[in-house]
C-alpha atoms as a PDB file:
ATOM      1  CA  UNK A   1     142.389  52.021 105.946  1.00  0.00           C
ATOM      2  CA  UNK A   2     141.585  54.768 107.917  1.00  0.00           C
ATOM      3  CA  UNK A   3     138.148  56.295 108.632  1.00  0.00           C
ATOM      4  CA  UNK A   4     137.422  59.978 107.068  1.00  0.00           C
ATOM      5  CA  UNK A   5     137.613  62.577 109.567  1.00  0.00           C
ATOM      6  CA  UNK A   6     134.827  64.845 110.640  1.00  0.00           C
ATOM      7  CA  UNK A   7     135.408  68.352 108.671  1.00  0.00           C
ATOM      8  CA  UNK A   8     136.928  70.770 111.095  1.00  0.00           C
ATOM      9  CA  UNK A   9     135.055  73.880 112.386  1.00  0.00           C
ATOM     10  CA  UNK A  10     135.626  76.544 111.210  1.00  0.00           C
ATOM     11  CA  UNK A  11     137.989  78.803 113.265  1.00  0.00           C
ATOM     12  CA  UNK A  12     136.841  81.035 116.269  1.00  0.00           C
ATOM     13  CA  UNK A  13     136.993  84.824 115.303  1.00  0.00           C
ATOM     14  CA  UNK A  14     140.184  86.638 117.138  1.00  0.00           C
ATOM     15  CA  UNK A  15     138.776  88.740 119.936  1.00  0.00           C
ATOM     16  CA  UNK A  16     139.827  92.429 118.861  1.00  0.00           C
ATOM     17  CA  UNK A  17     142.121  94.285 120.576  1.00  0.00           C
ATOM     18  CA  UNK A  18     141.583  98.245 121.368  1.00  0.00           C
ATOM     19  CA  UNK A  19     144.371  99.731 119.676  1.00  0.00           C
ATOM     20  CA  UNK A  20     145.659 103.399 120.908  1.00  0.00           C
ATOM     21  CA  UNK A  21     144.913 105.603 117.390  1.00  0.00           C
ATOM     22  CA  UNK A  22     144.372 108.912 115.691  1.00  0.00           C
ATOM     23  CA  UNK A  23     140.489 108.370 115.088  1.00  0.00           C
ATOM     24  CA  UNK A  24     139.392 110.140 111.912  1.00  0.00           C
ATOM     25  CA  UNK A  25     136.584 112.982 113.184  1.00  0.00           C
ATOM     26  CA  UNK A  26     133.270 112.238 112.758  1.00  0.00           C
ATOM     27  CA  UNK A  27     131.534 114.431 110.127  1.00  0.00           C
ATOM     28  CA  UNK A  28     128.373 115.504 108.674  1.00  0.00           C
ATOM     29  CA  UNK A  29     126.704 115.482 105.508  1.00  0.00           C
ATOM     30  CA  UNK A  30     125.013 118.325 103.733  1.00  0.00           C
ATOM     31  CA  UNK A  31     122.166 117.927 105.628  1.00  0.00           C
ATOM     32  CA  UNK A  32     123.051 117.431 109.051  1.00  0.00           C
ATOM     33  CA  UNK A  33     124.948 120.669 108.411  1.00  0.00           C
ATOM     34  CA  UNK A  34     121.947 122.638 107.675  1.00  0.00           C
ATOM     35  CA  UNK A  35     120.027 121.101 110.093  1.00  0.00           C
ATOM     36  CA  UNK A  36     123.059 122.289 112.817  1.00  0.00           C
ATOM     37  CA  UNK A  37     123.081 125.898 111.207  1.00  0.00           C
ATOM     38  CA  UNK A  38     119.453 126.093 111.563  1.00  0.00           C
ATOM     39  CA  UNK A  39     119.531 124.993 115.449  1.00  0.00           C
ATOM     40  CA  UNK A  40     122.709 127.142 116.217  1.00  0.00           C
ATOM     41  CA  UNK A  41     120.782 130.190 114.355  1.00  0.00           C
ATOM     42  CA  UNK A  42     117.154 129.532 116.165  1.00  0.00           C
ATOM     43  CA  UNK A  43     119.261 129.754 119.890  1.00  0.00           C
ATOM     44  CA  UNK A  44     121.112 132.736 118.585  1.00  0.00           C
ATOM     45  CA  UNK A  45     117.656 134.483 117.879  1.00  0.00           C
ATOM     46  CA  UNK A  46     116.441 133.388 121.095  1.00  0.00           C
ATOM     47  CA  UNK A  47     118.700 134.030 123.983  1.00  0.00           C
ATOM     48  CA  UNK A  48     121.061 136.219 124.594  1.00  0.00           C
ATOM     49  CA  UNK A  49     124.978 136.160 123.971  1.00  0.00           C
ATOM     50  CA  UNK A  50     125.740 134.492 127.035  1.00  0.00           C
ATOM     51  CA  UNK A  51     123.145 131.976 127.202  1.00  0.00           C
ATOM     52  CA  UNK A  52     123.715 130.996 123.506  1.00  0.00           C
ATOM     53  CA  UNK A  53     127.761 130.606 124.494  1.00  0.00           C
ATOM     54  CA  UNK A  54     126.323 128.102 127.362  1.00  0.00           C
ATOM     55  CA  UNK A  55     124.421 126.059 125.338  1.00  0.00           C
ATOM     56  CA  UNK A  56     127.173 125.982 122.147  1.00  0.00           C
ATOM     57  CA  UNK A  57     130.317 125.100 125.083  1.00  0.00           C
ATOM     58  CA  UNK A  58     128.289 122.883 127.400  1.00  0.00           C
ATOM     59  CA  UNK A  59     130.025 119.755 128.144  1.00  0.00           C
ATOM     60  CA  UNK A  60     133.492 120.715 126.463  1.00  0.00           C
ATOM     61  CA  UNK A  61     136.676 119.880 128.296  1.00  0.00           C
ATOM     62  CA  UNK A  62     139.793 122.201 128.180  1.00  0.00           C
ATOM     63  CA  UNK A  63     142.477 120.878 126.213  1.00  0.00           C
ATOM     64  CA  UNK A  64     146.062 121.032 127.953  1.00  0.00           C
ATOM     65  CA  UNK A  65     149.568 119.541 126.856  1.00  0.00           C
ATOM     66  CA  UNK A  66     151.121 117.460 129.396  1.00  0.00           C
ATOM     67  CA  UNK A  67     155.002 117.929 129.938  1.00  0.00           C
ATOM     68  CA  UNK A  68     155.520 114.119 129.584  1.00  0.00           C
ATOM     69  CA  UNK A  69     154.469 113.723 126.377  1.00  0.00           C
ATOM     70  CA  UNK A  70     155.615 114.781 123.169  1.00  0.00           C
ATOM     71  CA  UNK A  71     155.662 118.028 122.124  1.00  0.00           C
ATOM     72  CA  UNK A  72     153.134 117.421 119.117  1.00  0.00           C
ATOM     73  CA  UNK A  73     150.606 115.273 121.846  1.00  0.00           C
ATOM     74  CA  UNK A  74     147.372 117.215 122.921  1.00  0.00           C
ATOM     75  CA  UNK A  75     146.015 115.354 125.737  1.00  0.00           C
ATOM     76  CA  UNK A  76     142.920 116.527 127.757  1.00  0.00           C
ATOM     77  CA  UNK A  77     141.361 115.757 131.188  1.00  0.00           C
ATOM     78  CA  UNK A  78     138.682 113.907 129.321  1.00  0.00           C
ATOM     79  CA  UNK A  79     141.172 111.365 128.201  1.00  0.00           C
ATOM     80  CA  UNK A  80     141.798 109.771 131.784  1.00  0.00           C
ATOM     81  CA  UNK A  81     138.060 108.737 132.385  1.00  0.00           C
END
């Protein structure tokens, strides 16, 4: 007769894989929003136009469509870091 064997453990968890994908944009709720309105309309009221643009565009990278993609592919320089 054979002995009873030692219950197995239970599997290891599959390492996840990045996976190239359209990510869903982040939003914000009702509240964030009016928090974001409020900010945007306190720097409005307290610089000028050009400042305000500064602060609002700071840290945004120029979209540009590469010729070696598809047509409907929007890749930007931010992409490559």
């Amino acid at each position: 007769m054979e002995k009873p064997s030692a219950p197995l453990p239970p599997p290891l968890p599959q390492t996840l894989e990045r996976q190239l994908s359209i990510e869903e944009p982040k939003t914000l709720l009702n509240g964030e929003l009016d928090l974001a309105r409020e900010a945007a309309m306190k720097i409005m009221k307290t610089h000028t136009k050009e400042e305000a643009l500064e602060i609002f565009t700071k840290g945004l990278v120029p979209v540009t469509i590469s010729k070696e993609t598809d047509m409907d592919t929007v890749v930007s320089d931010w992409d490559e870091e």
